[in-house]
Protein backbone atom coordinates (compact mmCIF):
# COMPACT_ATOMS: atom_id res chain seq x y z
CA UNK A 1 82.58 80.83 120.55
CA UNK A 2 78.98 82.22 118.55
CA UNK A 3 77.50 79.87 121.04
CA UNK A 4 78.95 81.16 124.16
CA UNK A 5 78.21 84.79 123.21
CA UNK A 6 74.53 84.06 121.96
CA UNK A 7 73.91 82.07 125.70
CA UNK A 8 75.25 85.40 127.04
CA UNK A 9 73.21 87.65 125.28
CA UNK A 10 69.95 85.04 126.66
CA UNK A 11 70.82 85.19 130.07
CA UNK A 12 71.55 89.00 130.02
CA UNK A 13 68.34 89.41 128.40
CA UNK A 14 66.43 87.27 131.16
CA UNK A 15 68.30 88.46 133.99
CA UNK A 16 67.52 91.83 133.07
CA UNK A 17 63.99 91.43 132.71
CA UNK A 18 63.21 89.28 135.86
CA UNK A 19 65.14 92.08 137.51
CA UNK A 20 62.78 94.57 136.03
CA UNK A 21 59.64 93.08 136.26
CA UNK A 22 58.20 93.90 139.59
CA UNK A 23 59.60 97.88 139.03
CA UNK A 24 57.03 98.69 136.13
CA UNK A 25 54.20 100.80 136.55
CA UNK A 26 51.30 101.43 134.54
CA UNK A 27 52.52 104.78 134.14
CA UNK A 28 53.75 105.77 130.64
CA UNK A 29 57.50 106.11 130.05
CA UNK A 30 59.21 108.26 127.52
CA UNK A 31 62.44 106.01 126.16
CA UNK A 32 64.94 108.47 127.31
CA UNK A 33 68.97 107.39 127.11
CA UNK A 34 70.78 106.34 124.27
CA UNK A 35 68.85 103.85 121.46
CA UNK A 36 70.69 102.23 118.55
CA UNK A 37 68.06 101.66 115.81
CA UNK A 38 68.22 99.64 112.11
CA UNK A 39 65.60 99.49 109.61
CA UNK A 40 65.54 97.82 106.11
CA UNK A 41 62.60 98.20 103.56
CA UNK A 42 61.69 99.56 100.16
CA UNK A 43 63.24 102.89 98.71
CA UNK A 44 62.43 104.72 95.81
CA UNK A 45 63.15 107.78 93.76
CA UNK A 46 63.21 110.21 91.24
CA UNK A 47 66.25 112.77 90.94
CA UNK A 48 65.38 114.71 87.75
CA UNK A 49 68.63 116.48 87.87
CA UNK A 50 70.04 112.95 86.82
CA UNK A 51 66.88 111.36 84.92
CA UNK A 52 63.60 111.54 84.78
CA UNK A 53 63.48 107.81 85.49
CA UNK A 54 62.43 106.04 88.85
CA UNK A 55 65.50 103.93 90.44
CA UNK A 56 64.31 101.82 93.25
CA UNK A 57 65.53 99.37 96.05
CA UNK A 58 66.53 99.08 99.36
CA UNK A 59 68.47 101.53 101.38
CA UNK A 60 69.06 100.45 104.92
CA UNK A 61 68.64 102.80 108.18
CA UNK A 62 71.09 103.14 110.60
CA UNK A 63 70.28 105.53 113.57
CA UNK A 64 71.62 106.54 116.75
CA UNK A 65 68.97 108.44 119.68
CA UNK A 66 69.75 110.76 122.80
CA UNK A 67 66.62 111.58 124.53
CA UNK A 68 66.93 112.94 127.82
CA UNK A 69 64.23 114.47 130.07
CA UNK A 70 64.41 117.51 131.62
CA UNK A 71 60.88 117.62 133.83
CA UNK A 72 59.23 120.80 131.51
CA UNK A 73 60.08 119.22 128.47
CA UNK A 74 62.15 116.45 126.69
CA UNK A 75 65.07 116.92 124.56
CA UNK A 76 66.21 114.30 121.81
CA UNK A 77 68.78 114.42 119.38
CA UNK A 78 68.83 112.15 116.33
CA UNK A 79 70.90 110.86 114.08
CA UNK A 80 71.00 108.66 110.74
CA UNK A 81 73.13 107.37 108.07
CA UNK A 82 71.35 105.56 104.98
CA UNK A 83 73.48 104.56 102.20
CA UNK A 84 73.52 101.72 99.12
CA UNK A 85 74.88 101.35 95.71
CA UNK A 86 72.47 98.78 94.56
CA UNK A 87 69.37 101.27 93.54
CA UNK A 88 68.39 100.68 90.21
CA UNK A 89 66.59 101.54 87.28
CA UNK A 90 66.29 98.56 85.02
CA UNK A 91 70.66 97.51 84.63
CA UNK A 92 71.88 100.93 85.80
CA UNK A 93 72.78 101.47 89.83
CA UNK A 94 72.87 104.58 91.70
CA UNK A 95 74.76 104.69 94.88
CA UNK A 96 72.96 106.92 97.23
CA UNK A 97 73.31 108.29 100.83
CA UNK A 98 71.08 110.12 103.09
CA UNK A 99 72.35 111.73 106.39
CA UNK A 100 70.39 113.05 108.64
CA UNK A 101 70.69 115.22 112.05
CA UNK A 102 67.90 116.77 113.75
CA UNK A 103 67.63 117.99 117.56
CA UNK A 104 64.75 119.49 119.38
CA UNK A 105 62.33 119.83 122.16
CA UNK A 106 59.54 118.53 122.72
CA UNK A 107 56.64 119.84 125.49
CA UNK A 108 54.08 117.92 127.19
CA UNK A 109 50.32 118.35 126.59
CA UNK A 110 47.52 117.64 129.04
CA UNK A 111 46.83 113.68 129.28
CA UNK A 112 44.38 112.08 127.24
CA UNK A 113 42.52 108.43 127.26
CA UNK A 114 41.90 106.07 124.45
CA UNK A 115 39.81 103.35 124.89
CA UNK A 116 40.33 104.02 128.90
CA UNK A 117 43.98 103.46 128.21
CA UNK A 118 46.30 106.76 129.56
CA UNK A 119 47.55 108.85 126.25
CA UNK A 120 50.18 110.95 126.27
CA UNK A 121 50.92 113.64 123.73
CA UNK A 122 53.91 115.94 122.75
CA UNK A 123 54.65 118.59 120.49
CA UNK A 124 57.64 120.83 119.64
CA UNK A 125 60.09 122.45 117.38
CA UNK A 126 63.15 120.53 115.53
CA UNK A 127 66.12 121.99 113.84
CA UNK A 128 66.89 119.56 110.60
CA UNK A 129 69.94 118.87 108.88
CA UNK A 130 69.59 116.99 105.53
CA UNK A 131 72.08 115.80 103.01
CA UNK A 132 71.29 113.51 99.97
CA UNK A 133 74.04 112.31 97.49
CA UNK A 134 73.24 110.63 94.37
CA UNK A 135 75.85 109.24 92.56
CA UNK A 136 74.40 106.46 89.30
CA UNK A 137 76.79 104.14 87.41
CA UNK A 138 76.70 105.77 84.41
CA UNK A 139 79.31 106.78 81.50
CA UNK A 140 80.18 110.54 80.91
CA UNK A 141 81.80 112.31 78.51
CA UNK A 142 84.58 115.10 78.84
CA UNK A 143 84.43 117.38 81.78
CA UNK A 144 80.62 116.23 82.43
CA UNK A 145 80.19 114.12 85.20
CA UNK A 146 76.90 112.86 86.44
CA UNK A 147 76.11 113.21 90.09
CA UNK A 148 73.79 115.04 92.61
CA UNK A 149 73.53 116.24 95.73
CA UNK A 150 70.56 117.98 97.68
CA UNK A 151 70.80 119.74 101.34
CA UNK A 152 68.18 120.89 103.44
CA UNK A 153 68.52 122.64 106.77
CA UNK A 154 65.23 122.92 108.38
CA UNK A 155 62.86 124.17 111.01
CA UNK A 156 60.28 121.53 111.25
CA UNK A 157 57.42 120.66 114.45
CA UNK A 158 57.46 116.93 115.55
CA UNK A 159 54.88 115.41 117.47
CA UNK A 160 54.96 112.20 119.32
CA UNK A 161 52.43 109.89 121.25
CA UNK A 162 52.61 106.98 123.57
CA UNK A 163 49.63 104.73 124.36
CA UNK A 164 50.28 102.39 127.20
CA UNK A 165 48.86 99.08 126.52
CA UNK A 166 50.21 96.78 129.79
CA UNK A 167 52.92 97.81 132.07
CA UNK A 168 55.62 96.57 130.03
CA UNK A 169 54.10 97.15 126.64
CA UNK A 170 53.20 100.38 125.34
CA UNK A 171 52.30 101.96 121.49
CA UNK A 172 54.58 104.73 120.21
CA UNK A 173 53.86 107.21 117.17
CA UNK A 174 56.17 110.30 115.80
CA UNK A 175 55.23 112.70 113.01
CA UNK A 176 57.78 115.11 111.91
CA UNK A 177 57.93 117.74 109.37
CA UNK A 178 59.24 120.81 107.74
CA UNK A 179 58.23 123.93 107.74
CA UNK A 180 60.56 126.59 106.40
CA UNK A 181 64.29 125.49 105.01
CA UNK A 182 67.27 127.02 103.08
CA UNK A 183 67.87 124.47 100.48
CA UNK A 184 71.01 124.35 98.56
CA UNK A 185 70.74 121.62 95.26
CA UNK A 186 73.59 121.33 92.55
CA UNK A 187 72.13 123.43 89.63
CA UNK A 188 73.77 123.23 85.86
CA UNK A 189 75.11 126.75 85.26
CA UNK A 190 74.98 126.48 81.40
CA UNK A 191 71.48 125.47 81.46
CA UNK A 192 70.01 127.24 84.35
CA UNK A 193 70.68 130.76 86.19
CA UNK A 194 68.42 130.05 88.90
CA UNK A 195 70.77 130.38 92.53
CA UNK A 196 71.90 127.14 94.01
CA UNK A 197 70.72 128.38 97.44
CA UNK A 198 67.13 129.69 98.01
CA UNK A 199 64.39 129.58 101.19
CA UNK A 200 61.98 126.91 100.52
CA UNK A 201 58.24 126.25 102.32
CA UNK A 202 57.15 122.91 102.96
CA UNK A 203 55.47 122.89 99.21
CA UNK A 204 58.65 123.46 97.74
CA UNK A 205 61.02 121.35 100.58
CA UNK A 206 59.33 118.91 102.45
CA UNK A 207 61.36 116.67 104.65
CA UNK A 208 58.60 114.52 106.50
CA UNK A 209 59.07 111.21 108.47
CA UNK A 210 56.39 109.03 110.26
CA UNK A 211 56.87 106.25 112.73
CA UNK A 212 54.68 103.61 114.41
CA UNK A 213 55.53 100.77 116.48
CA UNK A 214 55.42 99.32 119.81
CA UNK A 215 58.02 99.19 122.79
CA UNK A 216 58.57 96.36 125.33
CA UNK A 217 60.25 96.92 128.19
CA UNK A 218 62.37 94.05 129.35
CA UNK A 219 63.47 96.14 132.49
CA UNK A 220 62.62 99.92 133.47
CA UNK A 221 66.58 100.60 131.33
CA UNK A 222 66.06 98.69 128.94
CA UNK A 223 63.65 98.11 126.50
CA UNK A 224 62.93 97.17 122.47
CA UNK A 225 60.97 98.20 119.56
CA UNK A 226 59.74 97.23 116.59
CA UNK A 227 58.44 99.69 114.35
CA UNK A 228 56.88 100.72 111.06
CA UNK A 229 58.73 103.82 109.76
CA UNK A 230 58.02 106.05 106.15
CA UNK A 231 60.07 108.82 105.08
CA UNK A 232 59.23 111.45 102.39
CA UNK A 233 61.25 113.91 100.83
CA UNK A 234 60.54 116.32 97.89
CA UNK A 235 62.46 119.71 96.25
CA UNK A 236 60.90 121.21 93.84
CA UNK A 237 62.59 124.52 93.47
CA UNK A 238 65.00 123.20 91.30
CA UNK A 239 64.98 120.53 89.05
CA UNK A 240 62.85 118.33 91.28
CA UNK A 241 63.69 115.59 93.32
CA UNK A 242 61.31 112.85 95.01
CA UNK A 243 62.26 110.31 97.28
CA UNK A 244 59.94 107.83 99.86
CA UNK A 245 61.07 104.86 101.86
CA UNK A 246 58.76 102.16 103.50
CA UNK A 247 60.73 100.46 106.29
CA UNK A 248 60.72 97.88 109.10
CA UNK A 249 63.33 98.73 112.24
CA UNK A 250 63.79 97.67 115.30
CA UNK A 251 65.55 99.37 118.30
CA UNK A 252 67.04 99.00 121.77
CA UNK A 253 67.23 101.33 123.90
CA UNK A 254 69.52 101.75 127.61
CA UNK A 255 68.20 104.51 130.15
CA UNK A 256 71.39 105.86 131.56
């Protein structure tokens, strides 16, 4: 039966890129449609509402991607989930989840060439959603109870470029990040008056991601891509909180 399915998955594959082959252009092409996207890497942080300690490991990236082009500009939608209970610090685990949900637009500037290949750049404003939980494996005592949680929502400029390399082959970069957020972050009332809810800049609430990979296109609806992806957060109006990820993902993507 795993057999049958994985010959399936071959011939789609092939079928759908002989189909596609004589269709592609030079021209550049944004991945509009719907894209399904997991990454796996390195993960580290420091919550210093918990500890003071660094737990590490590796937090896997699930993500799902409406882009959608509307001639004057682009809009895209995005959406992750990131969640494991095996970061650690020495023998104790943390189990911690990021979820993230940003939408924006993005506008077209003039085209550029690099190394007489056709560059295209865009730039625009994003609307973020972040939520962290952190929840360690730890023993309490009483009515304490040891857990965190962090959320950011966020105006933030992205910019993106695409660098075609051969007609079915092109290089693909994103930068996004914060500018001005209200930040809410679980604050201990006997110890600390400060509000649980203030307006942070992007020195006291970043929320930054960068991404770099290439795209092959099997067809012109469908193509992959395999990318190199870092994300950075850090809160320091409160007790602060650091966390950076180093990941690998790879993507498909179906043009509706």
């Amino acid at each position: 039966m795993k057999v049958r399915i994985i010959v399936t998955i071959i011939i789609f594959i092939i079928t759908a890129k002989l189909s596609g082959q004589d269709t592609l252009k030079n021209s550049i092409v944004y991945p509009t449609g719907i894209s399904v996207l997991y990454g796996s890497g390195s993960y580290s942080q420091k919550d210093e509402y918990i500890s003071k300690e660094k737990y590490s490991g590796s937090l896997p990236l699930f993500s799902l991607i409406w882009a959608r082009d509307h001639q004057q500009y682009l809009y895209k939608l995005h959406m992750s989930y990131r969640n494991s209970s095996k970061i650690k610090n020495y023998n104790v685990s943390a189990d911690i989840t990021h979820v993230t949900i940003n939408q924006g637009f993005l506008y077209p500037l003039k085209k550029k060439t690099l190394l007489n290949r056709d560059l295209l750049l865009w730039i625009g404003p994003t609307t973020d959603l972040f939520f962290f939980f952190n929840k360690p494996d730890i023993a309490v005592s009483g009515f304490d109870y040891a857990q965190s949680f962090a959320l950011l929502l966020s105006t933030s400029v992205s910019k993106e470029a695409i660098l075609k390399l051969k007609p079915d082959l092109q290089l693909e970069s994103s930068l996004k990040i914060t500018i001005l957020s209200l930040g809410m972050r679980m604050v201990d009332s006997e110890e600390d008056d400060s509000s649980p809810v203030k307006l942070l800049t992007l020195f006291s609430g970043l929320n930054s991601s960068f991404d770099l990979g290439v795209r092959y296109f099997l067809s012109r609806k469908i193509s992959l891509k395999l990318a190199y992806r870092s994300e950075i957060v850090r809160i320091s109006a409160w007790e602060p909180l650091l966390s950076a990820s180093d990941s690998i993902t790879i993507g498909l993507t179906c043009k509706l």
